[in-house]
Protein backbone atom coordinates (compact mmCIF):
# COMPACT_ATOMS: atom_id res chain seq x y z
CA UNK A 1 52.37 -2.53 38.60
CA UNK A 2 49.00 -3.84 39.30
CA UNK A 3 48.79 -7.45 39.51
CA UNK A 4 44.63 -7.43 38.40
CA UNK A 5 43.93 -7.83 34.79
CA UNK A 6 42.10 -4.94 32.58
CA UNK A 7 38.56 -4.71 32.28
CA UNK A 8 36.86 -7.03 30.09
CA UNK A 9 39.41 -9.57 29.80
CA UNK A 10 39.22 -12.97 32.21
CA UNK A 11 41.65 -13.23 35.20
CA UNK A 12 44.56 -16.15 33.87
CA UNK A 13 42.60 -18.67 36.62
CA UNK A 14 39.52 -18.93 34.47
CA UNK A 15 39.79 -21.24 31.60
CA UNK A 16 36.11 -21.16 30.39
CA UNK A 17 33.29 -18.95 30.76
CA UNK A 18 30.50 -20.11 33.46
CA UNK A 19 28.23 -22.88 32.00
CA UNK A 20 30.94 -24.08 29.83
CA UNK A 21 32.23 -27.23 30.62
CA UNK A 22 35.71 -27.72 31.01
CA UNK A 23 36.08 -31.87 30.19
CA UNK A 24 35.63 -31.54 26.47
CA UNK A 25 37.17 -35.28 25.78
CA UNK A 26 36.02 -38.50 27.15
CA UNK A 27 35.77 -38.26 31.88
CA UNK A 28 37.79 -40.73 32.43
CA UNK A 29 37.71 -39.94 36.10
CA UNK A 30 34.33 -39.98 36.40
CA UNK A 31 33.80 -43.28 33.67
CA UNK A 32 36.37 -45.23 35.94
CA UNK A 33 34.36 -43.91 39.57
CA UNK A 34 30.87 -45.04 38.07
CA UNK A 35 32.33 -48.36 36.77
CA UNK A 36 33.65 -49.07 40.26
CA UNK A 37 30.65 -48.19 41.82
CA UNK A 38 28.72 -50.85 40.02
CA UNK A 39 31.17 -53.54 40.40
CA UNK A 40 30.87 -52.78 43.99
CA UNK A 41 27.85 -52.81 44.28
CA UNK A 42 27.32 -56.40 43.77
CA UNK A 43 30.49 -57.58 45.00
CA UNK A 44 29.48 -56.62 48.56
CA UNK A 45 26.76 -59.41 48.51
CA UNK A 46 29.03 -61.79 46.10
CA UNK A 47 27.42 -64.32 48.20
CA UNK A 48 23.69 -63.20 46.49
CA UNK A 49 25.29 -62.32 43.44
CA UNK A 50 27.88 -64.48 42.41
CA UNK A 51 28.58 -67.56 44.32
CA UNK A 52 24.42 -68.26 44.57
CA UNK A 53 23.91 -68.48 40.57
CA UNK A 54 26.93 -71.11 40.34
CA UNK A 55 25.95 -73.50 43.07
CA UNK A 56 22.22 -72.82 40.85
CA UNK A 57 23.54 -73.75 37.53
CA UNK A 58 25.71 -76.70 39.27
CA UNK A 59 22.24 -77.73 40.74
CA UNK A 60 20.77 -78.00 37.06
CA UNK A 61 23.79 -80.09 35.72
CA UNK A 62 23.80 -82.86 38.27
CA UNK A 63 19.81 -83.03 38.03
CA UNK A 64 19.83 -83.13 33.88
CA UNK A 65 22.13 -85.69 33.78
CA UNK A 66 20.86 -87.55 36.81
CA UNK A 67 17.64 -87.73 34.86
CA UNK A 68 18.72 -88.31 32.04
CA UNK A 69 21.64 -91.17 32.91
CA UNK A 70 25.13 -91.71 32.42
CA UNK A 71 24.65 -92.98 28.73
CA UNK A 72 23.01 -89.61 27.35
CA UNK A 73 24.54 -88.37 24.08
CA UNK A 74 23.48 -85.50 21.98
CA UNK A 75 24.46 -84.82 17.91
CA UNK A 76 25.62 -81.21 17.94
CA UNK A 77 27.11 -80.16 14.08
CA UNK A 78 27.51 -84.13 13.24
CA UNK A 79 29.41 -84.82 16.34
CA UNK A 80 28.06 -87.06 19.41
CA UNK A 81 29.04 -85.28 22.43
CA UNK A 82 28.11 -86.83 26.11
CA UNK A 83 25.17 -84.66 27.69
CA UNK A 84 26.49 -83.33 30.35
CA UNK A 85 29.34 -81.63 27.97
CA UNK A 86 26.33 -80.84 25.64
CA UNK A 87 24.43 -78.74 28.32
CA UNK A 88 27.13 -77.40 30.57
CA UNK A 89 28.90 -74.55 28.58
CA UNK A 90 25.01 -73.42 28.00
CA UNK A 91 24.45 -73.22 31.34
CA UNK A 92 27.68 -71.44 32.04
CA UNK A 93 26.34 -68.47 29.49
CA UNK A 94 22.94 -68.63 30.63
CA UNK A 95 24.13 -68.00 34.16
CA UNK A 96 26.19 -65.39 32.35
CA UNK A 97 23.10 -63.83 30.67
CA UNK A 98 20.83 -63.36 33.45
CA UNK A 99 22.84 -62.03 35.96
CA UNK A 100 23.79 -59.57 33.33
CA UNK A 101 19.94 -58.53 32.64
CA UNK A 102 19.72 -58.48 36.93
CA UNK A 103 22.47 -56.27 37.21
CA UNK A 104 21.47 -53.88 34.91
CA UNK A 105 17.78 -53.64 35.51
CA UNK A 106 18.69 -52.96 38.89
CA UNK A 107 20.69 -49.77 38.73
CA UNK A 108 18.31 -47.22 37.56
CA UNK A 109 15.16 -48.85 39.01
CA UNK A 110 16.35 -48.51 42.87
CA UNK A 111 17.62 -44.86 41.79
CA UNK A 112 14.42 -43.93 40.35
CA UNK A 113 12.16 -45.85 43.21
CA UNK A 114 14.42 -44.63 46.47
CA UNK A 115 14.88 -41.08 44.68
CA UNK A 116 18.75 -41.06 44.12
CA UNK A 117 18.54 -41.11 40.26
CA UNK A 118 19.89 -37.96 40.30
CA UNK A 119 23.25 -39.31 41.58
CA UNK A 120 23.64 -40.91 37.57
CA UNK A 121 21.96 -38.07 36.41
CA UNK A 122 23.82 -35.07 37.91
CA UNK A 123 27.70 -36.02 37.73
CA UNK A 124 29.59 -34.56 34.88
CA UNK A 125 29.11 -37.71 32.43
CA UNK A 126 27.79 -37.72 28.88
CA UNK A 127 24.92 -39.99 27.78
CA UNK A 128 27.67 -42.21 26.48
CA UNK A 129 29.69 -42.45 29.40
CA UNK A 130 27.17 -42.91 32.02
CA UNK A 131 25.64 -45.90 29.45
CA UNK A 132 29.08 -47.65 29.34
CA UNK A 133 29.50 -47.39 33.12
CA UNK A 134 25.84 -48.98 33.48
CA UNK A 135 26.41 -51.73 30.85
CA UNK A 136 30.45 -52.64 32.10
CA UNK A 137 29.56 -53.10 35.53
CA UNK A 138 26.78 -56.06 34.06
CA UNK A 139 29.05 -57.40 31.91
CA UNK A 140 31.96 -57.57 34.67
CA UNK A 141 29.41 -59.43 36.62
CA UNK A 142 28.67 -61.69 33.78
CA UNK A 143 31.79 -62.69 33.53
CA UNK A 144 32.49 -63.42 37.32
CA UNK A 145 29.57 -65.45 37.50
CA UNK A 146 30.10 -67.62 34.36
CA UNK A 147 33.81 -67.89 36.25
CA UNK A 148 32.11 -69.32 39.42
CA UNK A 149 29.88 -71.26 37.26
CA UNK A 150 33.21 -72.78 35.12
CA UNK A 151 34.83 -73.63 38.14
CA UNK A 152 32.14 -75.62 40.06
CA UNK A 153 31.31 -77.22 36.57
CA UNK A 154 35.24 -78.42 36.15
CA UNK A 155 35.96 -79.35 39.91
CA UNK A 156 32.48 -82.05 39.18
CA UNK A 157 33.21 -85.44 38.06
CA UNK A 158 31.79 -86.24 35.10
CA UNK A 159 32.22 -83.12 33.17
CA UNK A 160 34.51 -81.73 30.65
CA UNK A 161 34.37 -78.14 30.17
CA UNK A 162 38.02 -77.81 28.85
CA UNK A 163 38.10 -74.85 26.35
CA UNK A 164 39.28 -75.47 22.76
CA UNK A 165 38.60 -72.03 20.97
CA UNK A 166 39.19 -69.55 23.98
CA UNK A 167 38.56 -66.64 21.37
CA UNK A 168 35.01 -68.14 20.67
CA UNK A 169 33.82 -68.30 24.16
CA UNK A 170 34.96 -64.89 25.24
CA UNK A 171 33.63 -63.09 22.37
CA UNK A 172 29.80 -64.36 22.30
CA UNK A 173 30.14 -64.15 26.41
CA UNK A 174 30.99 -60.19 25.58
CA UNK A 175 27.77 -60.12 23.09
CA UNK A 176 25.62 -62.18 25.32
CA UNK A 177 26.60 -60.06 28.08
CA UNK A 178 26.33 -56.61 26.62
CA UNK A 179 22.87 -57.59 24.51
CA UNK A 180 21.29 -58.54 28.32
CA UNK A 181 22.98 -55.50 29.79
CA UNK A 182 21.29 -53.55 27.27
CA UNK A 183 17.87 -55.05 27.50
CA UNK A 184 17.91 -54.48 31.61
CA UNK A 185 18.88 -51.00 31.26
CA UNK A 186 16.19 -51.20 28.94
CA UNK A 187 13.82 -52.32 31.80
CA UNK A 188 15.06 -50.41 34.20
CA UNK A 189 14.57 -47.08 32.04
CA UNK A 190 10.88 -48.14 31.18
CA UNK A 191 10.02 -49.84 34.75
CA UNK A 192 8.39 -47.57 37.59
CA UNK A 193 8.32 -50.41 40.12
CA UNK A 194 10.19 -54.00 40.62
CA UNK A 195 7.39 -55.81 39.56
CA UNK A 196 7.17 -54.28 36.41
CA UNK A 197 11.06 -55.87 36.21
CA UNK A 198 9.90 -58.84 37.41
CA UNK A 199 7.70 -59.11 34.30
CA UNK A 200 9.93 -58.38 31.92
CA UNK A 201 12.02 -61.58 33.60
CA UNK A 202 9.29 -63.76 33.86
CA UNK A 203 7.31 -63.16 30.56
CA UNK A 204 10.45 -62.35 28.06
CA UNK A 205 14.16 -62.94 29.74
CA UNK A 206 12.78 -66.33 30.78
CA UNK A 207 11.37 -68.08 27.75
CA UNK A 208 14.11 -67.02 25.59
CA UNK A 209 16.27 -68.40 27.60
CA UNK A 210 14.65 -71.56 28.40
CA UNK A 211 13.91 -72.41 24.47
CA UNK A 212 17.42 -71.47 23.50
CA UNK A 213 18.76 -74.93 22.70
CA UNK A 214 20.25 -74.88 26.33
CA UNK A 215 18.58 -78.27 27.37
CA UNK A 216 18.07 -79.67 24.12
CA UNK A 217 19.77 -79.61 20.17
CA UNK A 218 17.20 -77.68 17.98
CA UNK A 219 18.40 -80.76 15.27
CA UNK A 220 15.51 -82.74 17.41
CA UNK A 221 12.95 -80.25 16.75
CA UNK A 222 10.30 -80.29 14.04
CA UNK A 223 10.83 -78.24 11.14
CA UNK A 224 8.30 -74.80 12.30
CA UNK A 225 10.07 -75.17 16.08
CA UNK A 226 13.29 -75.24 14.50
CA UNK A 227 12.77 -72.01 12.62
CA UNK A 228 11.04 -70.44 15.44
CA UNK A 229 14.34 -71.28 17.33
CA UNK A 230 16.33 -69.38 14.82
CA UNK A 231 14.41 -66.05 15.32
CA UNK A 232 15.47 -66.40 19.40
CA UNK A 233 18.80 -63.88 20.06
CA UNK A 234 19.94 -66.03 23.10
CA UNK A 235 20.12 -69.28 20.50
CA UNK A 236 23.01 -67.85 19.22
CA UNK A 237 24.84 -67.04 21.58
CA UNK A 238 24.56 -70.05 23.49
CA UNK A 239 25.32 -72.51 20.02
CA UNK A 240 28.55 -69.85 19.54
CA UNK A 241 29.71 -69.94 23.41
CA UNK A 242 29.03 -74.01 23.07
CA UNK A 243 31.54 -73.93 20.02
CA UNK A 244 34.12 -72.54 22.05
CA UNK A 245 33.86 -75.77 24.03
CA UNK A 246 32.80 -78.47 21.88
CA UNK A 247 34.10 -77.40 18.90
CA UNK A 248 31.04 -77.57 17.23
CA UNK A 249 27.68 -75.62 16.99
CA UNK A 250 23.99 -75.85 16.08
CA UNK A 251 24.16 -72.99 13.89
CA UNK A 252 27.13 -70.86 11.63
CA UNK A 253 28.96 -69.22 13.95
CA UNK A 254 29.63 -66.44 11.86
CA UNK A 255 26.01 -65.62 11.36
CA UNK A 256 25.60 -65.64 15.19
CA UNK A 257 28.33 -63.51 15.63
CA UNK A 258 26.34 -61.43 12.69
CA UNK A 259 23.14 -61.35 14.29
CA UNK A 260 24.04 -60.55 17.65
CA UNK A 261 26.45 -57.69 17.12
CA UNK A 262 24.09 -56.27 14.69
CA UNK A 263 21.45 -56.66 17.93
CA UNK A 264 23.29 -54.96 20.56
CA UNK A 265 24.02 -52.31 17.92
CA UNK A 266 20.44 -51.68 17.93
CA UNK A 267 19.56 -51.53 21.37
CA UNK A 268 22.95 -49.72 22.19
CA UNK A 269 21.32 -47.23 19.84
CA UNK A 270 17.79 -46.98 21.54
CA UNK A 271 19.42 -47.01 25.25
CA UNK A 272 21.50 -43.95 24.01
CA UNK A 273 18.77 -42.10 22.59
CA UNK A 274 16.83 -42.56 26.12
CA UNK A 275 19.02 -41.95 28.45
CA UNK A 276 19.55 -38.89 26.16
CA UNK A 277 16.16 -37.60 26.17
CA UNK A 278 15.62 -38.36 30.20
CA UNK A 279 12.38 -40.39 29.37
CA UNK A 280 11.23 -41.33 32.61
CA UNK A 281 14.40 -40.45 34.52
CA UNK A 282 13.71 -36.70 34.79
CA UNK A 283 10.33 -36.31 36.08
């Protein structure tokens, strides 16, 4: 008997028809290959990347409280804390939240500038697999960096940055991390060159971050400062991550939690739709 199959029917070794794609679940394979490809990415220069931004945020610490003295306190939530307890878990985070926004503006910017976007845009990955490979890769750096930054901070005399709600500081890390992520893949979707990045850093990332309550308690502030403080993203996160440490916080931690989830919700959204639509990816 013949071995070929009748006409009109499809030989047993082809499962779909041509054009039809044959991963009809989530590409794990492919998820997994871009995720590691980020994380190595910066890793090779973990020098640059990692190990830089602690020594950086180590360099703030021992020139705030140098400046400040020995005898600095700060009321955070009714509680008098020492200031170099006060500032350090914000600069931990803050360390966290720009090398987050670097990471990710980077990615899609070099592709689109050295003409290799196609390598994200080409591999068998849906819009919502290729944006969770972009944004975990930012957040994994995040997380080494605030690491480094920990570490340095707790090996310095003088400073206590013992956690007491674990819980607290991972989860606003994870939503400071992912709401920067999102906002550099933001940039690096809209930018056409690095200083259009570099913009973006200078005239947005950087005053939010700066007038976040990092340096200071927004209890100090006048009345109108203080509420402008409230309408800053970063605030939150930095008063819940503080919590984690301190045990207390200049604002409900629950309503941070609120506001920032609802935040990266949003801009999840808009990355999605996007990447999606190949706005100034596919010209």
């Amino acid at each position: 008997m013949s071995s070929q199959s009748p006409i009109g029917e499809k030989p047993s070794a082809i499962r779909s028809a041509p054009g039809v794609p044959t991963i009809r679940s989530v590409n794990w394979g492919g998820l997994t290959t871009l995720y590691i490809k980020e994380v190595r990415r910066f890793f090779k220069v973990q020098l640059q990347t990692i190990w830089a931004p602690a020594i950086s945020q180590l360099l703030l610490l021992v020139v705030f409280t140098t400046a400040l003295g020995a005898r600095g306190e700060v009321h955070v939530g009714g509680a008098v804390v020492p200031f170099a307890d006060f500032i350090a878990p914000g600069l931990i985070v803050m360390g966290m939240l720009n090398n987050a926004f670097a990471n990710a503006s980077f990615s899609l910017l070099v592709g689109k500038i050295q003409g290799t976007i196609v390598d994200y845009l080409m591999p068998p990955l849906s819009t919502a697999e290729l944006l969770a490979g972009l944004v975990g890769g930012a957040v994994t750096r995040a997380f080494c960096v605030g690491g480094a930054i920990w570490l340095a901070m707790a090996l310095w005399p003088g400073v206590h940055v013992t956690p007491q709600m674990l819980p607290a500081i991972a989860w606003f890390g994870l939503l400071g991390s992912v709401f920067m992520a999102l906002l550099g893949l933001l940039t690096s979707i809209w930018a056409e060159k690095f200083d259009h990045a570099a913009a973006v850093t200078n005239f947005v990332v950087a005053p939010l971050a700066l007038l976040s309550g990092t340096f200071y308690s927004v209890d100090r502030l006048a009345p109108a400062f203080r509420a402008v403080s409230h309408l800053n993203p970063i605030f939150y996160v930095i008063s819940g991550f503080r919590y984690g440490f301190l045990g207390a916080a200049d604002s409900p931690v629950l309503l941070g939690s609120v506001v920032i989830l609802a935040i990266d919700v949003a801009l999840g959204l808009a990355c999605y739709l996007l990447l999606k639509s190949g706005w100034k990816l596919r010209n």
